[in-house]
N, C-alpha and C. Protein backbone atom coordinates (compact mmCIF):
# COMPACT_ATOMS: atom_id res chain seq x y z
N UNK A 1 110.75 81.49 115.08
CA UNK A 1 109.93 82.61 114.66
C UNK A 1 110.55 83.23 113.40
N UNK A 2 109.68 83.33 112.09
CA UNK A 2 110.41 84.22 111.39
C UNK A 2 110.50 85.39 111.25
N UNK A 3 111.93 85.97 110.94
CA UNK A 3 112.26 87.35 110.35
C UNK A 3 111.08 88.08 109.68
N UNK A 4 110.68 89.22 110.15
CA UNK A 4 110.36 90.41 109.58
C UNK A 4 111.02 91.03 108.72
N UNK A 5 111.21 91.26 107.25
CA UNK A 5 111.53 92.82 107.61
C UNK A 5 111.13 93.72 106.69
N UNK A 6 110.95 95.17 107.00
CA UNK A 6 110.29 96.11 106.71
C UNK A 6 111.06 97.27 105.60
N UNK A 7 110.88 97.23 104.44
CA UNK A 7 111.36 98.14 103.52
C UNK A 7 110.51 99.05 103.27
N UNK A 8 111.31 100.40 103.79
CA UNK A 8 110.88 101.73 103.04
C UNK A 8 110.89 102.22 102.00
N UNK A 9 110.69 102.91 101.37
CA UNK A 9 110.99 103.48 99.66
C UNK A 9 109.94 104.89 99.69
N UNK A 10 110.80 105.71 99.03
CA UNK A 10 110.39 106.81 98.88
C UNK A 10 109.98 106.70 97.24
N UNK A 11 109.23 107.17 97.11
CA UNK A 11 108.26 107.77 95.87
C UNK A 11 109.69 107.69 94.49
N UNK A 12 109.25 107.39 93.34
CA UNK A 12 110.37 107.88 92.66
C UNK A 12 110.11 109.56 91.98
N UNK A 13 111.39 109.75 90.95
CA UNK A 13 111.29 111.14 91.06
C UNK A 13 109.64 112.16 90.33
N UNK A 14 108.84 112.82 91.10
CA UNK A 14 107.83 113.32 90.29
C UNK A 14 107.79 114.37 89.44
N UNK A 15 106.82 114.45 88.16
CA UNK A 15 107.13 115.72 87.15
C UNK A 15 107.49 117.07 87.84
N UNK A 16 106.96 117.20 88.99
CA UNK A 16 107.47 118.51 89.88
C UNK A 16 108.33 118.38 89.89
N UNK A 17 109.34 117.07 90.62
CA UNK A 17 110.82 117.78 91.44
C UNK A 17 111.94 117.74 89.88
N UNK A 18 111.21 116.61 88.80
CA UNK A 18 112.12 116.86 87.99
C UNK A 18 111.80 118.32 86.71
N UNK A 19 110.79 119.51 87.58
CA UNK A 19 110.56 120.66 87.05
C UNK A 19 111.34 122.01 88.15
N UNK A 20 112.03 120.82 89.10
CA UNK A 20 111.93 122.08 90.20
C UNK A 20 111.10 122.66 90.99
N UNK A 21 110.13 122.16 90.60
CA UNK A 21 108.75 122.75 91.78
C UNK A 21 108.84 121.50 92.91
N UNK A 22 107.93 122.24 93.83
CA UNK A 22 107.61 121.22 95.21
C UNK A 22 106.36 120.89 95.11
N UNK A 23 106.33 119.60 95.40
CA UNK A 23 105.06 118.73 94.85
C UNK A 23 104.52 118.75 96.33
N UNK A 24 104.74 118.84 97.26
CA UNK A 24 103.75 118.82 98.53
C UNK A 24 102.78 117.42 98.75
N UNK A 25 101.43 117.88 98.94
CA UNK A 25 100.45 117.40 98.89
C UNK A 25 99.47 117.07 97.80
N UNK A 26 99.72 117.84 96.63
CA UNK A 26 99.21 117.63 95.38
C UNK A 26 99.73 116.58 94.82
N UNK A 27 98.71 116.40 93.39
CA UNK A 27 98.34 115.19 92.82
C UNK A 27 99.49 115.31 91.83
N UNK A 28 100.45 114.96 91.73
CA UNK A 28 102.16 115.11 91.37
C UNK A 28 102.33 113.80 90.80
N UNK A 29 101.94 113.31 89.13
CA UNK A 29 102.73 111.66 89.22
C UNK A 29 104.03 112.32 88.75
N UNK A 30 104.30 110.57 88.82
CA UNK A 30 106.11 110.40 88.06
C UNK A 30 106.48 110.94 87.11
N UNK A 31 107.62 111.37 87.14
CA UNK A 31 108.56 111.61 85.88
C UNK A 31 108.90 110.18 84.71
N UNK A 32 109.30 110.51 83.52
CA UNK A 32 109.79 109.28 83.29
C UNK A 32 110.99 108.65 83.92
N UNK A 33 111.48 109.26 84.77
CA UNK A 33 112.69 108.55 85.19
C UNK A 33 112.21 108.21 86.44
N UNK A 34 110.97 108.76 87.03
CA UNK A 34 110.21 108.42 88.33
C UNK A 34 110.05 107.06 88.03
N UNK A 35 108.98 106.65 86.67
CA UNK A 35 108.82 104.88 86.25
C UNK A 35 109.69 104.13 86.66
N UNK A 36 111.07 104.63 85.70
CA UNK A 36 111.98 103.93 85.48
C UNK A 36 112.43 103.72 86.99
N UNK A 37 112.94 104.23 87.79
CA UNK A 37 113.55 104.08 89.87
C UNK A 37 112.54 103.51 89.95
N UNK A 38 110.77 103.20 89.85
CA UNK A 38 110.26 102.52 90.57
C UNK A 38 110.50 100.92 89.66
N UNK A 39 110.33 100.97 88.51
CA UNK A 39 110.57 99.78 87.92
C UNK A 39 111.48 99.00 88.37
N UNK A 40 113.29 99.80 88.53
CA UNK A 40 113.78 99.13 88.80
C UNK A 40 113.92 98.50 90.53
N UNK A 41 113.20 99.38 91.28
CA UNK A 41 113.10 99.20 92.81
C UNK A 41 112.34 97.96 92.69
N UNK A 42 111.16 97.82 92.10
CA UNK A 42 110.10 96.50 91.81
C UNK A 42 110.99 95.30 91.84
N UNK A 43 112.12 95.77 90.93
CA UNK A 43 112.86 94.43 90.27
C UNK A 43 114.10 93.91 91.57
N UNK A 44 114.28 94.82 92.05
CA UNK A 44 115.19 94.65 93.49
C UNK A 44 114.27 93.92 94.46
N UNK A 45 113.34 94.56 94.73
CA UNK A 45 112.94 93.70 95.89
C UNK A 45 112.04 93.00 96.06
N UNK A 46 111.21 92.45 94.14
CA UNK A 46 110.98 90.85 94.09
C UNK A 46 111.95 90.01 94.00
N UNK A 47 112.64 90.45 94.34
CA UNK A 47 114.18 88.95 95.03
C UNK A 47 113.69 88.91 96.59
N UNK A 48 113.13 90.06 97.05
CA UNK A 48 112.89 89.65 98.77
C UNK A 48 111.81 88.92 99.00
N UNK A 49 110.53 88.72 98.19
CA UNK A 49 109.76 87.89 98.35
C UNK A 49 108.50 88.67 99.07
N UNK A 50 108.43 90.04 98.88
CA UNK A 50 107.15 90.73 99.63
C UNK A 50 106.09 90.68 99.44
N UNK A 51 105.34 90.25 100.32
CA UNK A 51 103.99 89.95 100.64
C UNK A 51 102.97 90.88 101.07
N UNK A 52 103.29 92.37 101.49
CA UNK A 52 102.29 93.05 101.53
C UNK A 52 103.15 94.58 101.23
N UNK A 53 102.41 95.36 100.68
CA UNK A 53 102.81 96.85 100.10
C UNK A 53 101.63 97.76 100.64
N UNK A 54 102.23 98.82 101.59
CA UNK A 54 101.55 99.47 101.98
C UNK A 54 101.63 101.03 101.46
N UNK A 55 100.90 101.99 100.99
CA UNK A 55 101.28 103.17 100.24
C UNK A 55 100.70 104.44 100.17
N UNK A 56 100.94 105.11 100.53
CA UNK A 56 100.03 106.38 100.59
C UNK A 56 99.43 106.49 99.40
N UNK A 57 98.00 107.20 99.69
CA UNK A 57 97.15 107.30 98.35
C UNK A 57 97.57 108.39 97.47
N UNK A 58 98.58 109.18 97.37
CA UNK A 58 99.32 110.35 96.16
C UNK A 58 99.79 108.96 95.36
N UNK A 59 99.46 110.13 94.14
CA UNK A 59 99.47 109.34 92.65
C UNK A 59 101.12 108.81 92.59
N UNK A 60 102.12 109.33 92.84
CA UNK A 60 103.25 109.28 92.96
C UNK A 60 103.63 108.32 93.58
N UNK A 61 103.15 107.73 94.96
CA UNK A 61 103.64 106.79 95.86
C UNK A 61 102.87 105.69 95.76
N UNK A 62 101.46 105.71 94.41
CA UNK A 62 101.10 104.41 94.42
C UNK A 62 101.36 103.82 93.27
N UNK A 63 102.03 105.09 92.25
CA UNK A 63 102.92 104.90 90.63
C UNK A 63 104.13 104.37 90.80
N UNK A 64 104.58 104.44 92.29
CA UNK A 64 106.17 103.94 92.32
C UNK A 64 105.73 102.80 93.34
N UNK A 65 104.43 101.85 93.66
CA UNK A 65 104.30 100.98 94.22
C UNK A 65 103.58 99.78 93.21
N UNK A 66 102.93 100.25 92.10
CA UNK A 66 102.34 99.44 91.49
C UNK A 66 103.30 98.36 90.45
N UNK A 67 104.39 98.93 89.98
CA UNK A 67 105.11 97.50 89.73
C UNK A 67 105.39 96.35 90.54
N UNK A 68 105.98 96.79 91.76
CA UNK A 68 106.28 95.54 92.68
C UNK A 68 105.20 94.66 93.01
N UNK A 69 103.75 95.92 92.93
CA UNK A 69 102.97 94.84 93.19
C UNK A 69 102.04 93.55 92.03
N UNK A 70 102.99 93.99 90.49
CA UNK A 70 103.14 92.80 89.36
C UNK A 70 103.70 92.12 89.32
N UNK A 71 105.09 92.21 90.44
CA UNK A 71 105.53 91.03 90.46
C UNK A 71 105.33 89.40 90.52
């Protein structure tokens, strides 16, 4: 049977938290350095070979999901 396995990832950083505000539930994208953590997260774990990306619909968590899924 093969291995599962399941990687989490949190959002990278958004223009809120890198303003100091709390982004909550609002429509909050990335910072530029938000890109950049998701870019390089993309680049980490197309070495694992992932086959499905699941993501909450905030602009933030589907801005820090859409590179990996160019891999």
């Amino acid at each position: 049977m093969p291995i599962t396995r399941l990687y989490l990832v949190r959002h990278g950083q958004s223009a809120g938290n890198a303003e100091g505000r709390f982004g909550g539930h609002g429509p909050t994208p990335l910072s530029p350095l938000g890109h950049k953590q998701a870019g390089l997260t993309a680049e980490t774990l197309a070495k694992e070979g992932v086959s499905v990306i699941y993501s909450s619909d905030l602009i933030r968590a589907v801005q820090t999901a859409e590179p990996l899924s160019n891999e």
